[in-house]
C-alpha atoms as a PDB file:
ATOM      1  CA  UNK A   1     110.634 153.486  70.372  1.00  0.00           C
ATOM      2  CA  UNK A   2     111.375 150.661  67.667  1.00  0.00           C
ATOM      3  CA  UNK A   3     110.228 152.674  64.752  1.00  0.00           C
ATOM      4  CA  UNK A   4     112.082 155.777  65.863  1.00  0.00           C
ATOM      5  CA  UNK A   5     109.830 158.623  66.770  1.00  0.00           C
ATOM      6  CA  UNK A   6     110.793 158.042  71.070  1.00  0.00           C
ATOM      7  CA  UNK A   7     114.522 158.387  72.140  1.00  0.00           C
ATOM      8  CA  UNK A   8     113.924 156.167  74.939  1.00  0.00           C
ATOM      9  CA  UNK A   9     111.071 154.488  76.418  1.00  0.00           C
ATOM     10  CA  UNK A  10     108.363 156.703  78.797  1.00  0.00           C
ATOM     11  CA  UNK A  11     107.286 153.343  80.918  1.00  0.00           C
ATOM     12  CA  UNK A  12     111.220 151.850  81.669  1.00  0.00           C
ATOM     13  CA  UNK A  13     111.135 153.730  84.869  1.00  0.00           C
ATOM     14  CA  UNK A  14     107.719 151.791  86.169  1.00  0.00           C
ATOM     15  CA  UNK A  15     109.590 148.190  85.547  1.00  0.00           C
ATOM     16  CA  UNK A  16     112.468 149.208  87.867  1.00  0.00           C
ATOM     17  CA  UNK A  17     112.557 147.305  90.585  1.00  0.00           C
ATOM     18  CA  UNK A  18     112.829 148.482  93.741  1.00  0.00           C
ATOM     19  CA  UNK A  19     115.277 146.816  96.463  1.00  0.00           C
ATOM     20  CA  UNK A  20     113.491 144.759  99.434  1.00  0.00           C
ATOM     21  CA  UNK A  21     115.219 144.739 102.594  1.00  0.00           C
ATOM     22  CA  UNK A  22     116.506 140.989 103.293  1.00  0.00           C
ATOM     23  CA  UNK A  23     114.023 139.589 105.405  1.00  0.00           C
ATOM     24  CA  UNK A  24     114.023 139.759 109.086  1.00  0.00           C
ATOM     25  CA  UNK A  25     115.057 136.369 110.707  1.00  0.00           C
ATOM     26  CA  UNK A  26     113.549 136.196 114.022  1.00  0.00           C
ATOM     27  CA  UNK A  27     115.016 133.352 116.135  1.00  0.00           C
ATOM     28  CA  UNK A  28     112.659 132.319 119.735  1.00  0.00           C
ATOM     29  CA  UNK A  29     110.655 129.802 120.710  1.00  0.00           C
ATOM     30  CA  UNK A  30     107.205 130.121 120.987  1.00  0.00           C
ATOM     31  CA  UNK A  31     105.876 130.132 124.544  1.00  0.00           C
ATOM     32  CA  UNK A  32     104.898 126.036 124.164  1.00  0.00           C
ATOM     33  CA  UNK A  33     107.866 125.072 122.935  1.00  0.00           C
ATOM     34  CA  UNK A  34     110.048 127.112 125.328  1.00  0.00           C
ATOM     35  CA  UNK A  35     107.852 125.433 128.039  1.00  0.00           C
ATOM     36  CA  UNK A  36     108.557 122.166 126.587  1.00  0.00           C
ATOM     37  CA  UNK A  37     112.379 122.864 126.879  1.00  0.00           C
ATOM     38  CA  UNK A  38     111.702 123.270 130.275  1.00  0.00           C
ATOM     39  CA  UNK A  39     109.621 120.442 131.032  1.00  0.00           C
ATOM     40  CA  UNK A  40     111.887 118.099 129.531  1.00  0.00           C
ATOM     41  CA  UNK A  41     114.980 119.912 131.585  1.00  0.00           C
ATOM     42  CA  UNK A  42     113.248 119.702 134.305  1.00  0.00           C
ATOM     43  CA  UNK A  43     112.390 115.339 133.726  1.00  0.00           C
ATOM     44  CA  UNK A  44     116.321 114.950 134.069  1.00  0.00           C
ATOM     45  CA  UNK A  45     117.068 112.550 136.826  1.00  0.00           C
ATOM     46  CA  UNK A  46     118.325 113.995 140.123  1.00  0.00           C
ATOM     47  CA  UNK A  47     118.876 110.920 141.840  1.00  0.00           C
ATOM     48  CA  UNK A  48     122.538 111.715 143.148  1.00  0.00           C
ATOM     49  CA  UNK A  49     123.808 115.341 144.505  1.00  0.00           C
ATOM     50  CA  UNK A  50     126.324 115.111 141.268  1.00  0.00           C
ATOM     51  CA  UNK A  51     122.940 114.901 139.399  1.00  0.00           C
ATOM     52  CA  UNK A  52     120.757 117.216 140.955  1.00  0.00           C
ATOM     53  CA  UNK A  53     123.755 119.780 140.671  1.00  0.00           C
ATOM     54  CA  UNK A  54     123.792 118.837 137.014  1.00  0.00           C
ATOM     55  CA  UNK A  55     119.868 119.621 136.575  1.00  0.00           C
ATOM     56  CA  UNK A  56     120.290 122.890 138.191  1.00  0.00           C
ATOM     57  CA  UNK A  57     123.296 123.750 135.986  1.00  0.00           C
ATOM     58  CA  UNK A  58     121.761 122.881 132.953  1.00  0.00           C
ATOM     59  CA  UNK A  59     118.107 124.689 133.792  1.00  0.00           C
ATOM     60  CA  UNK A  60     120.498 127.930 134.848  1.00  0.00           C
ATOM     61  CA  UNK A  61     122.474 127.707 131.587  1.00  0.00           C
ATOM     62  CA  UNK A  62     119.552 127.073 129.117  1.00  0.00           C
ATOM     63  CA  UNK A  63     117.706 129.856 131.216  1.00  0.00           C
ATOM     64  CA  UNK A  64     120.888 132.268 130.769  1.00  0.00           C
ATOM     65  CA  UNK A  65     121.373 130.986 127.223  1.00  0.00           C
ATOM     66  CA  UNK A  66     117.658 131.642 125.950  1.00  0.00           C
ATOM     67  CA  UNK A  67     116.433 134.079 127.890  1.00  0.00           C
ATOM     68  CA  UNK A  68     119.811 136.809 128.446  1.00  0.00           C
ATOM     69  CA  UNK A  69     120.589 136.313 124.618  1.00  0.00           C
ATOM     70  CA  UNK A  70     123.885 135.249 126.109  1.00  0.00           C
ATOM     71  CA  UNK A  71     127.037 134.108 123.449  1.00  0.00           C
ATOM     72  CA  UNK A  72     128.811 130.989 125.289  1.00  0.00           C
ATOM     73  CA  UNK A  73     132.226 133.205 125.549  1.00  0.00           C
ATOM     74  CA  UNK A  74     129.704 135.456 127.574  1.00  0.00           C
ATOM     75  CA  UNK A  75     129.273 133.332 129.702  1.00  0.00           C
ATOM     76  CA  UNK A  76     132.570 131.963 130.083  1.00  0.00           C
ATOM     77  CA  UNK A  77     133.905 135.368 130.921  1.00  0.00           C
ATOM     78  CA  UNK A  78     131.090 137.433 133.241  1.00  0.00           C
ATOM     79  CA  UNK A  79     130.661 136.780 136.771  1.00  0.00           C
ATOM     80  CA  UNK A  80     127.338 137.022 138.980  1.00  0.00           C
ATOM     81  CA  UNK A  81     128.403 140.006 140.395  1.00  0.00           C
ATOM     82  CA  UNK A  82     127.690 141.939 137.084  1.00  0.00           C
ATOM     83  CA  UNK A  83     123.554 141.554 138.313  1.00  0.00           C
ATOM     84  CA  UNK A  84     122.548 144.746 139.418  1.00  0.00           C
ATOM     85  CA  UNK A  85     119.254 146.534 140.316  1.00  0.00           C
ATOM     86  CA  UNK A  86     117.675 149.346 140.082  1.00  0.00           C
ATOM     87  CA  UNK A  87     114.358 151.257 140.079  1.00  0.00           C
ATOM     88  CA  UNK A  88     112.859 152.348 136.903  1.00  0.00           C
ATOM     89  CA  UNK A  89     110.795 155.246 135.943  1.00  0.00           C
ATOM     90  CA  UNK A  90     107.679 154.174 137.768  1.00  0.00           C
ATOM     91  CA  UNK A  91     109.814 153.203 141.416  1.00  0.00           C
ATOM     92  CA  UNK A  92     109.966 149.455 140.015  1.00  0.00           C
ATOM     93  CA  UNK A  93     112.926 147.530 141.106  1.00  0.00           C
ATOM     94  CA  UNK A  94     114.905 145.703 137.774  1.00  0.00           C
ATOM     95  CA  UNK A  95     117.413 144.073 137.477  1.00  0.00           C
ATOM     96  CA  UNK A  96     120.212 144.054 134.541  1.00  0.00           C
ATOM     97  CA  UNK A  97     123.114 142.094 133.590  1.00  0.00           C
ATOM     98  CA  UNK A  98     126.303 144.304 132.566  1.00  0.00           C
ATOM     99  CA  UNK A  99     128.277 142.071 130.446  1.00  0.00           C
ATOM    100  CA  UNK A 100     131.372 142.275 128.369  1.00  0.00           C
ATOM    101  CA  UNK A 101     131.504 141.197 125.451  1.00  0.00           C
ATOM    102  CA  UNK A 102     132.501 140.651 122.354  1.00  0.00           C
ATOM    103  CA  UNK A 103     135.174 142.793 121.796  1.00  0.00           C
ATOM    104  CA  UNK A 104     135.343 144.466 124.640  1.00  0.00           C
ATOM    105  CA  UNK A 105     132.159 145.846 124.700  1.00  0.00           C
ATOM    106  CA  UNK A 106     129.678 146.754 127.500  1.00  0.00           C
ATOM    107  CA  UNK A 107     126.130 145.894 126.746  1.00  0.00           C
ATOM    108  CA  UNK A 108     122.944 145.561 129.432  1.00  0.00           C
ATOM    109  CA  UNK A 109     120.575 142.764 129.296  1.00  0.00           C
ATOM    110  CA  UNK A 110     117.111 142.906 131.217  1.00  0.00           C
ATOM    111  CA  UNK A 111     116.859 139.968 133.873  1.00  0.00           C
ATOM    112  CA  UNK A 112     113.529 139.075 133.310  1.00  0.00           C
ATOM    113  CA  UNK A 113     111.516 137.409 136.566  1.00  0.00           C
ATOM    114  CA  UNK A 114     112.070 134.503 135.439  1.00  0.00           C
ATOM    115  CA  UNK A 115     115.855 134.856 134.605  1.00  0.00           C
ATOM    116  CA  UNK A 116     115.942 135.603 138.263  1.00  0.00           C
ATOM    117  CA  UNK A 117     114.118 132.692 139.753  1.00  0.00           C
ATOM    118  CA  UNK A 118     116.147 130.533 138.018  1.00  0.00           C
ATOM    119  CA  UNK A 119     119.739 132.739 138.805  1.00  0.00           C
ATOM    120  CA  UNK A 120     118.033 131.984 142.707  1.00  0.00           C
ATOM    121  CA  UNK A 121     117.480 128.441 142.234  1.00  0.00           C
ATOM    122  CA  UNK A 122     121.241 127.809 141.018  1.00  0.00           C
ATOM    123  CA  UNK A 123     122.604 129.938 143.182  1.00  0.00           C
ATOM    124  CA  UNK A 124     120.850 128.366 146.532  1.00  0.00           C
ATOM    125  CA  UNK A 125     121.874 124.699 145.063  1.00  0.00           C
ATOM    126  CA  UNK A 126     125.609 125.991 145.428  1.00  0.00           C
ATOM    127  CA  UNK A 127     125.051 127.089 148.577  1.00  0.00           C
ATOM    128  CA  UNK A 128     125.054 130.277 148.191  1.00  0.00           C
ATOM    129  CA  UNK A 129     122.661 133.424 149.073  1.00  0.00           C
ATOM    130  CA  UNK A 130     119.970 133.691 147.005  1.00  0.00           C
ATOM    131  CA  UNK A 131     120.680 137.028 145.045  1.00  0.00           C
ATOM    132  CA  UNK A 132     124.342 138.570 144.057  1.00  0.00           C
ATOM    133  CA  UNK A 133     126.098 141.426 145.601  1.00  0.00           C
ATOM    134  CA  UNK A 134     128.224 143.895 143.589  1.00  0.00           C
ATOM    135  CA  UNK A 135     131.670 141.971 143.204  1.00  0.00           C
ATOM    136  CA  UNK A 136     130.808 138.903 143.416  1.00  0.00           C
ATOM    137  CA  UNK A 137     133.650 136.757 141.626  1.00  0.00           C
ATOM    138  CA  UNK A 138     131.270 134.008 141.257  1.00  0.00           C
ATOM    139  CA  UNK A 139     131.287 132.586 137.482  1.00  0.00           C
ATOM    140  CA  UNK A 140     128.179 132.938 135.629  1.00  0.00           C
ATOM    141  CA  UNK A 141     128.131 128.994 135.366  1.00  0.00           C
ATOM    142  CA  UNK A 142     130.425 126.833 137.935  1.00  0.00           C
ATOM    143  CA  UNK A 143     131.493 123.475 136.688  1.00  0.00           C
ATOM    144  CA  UNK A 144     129.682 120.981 138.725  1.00  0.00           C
ATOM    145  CA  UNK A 145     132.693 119.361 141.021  1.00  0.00           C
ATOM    146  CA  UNK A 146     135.068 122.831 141.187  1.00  0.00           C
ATOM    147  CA  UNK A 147     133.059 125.600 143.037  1.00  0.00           C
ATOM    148  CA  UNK A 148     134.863 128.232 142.172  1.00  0.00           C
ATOM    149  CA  UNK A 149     137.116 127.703 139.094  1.00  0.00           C
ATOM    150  CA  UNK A 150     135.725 129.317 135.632  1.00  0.00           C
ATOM    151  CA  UNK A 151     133.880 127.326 132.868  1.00  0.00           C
ATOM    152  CA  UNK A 152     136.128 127.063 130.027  1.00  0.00           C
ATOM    153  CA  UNK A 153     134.153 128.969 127.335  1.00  0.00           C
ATOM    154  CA  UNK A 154     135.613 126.853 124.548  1.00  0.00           C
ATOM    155  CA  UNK A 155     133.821 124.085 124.236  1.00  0.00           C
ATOM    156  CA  UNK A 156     132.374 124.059 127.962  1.00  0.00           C
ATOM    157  CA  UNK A 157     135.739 121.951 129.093  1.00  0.00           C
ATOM    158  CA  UNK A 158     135.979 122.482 133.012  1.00  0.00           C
ATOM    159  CA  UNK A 159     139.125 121.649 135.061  1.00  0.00           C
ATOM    160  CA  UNK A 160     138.208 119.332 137.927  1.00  0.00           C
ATOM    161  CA  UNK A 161     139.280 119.383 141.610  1.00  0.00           C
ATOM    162  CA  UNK A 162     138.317 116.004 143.296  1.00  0.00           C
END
């Protein structure tokens, strides 16, 4: 090409480089360390009914948090009456969460087993039945001394009733 007898160069198309997709970024916890968030969750003192309702708050929202994929505003807005069931293909009973969320939109996350242990757990704490029915008005998260008012989403801020 330099002394003239090619009007362009036959091996420019090899060097082109070809675009990479921008990696993946995967964000969980592997199974040890997601057991380790429990543990240590689960080492908070519960000495007092104010801190044993704490513990079970705090287990329920990390569980919520981790395992729904949940945004805090999420959370903030949904109630527990958004659980639902139903059988899959092979008769198995599952059970979904029907959220709203960002803007506006409808999206289903899978309760996993364990999501629902821990949705039992809290729930039974607060004195309440074990499972959800369709309507319930419960928040997703109660602040610890007001039963029934709504968690704040922005920046977890609850209004108390003594």
């Amino acid at each position: 090409m330099q002394a003239g007898y090619l009007a362009g160069n036959p091996l420019s198309l090899s060097r082109q480089r070809t675009k990479h997709a921008p990696p993946r970024i995967t964000r969980y916890l592997e199974p040890g360390l997601w057991q380790e968030v429990k543990d240590t969750i689960a080492a908070v003192p519960r000495d007092s009914d104010r801190a044993r309702a704490h513990a079970y708050r705090v287990r329920w929202l990390f569980t919520l948090l981790y395992l729904g994929g949940l945004r805090i505003a999420e959370v903030g807005a949904n109630t527990m009456g958004q659980f639902f069931v139903r059988r899959d293909a092979d008769g198995t009973l599952r059970w979904w969460l029907s959220l709203h969320g960002k803007g506006g939109k409808e999206r289903l996350v899978p309760a996993t087993r364990e999501m629902m242990m821990e949705l039992s757990r809290y729930r039974q704490q607060l004195g309440l039945s074990a499972l959800p029915s369709p309507g319930d008005e419960t928040p997703l998260v109660l602040p610890i001394k007001a039963m029934l008012k709504k968690v704040n989403a922005s920046g977890w801020h609850a209004v108390y009733i003594e």
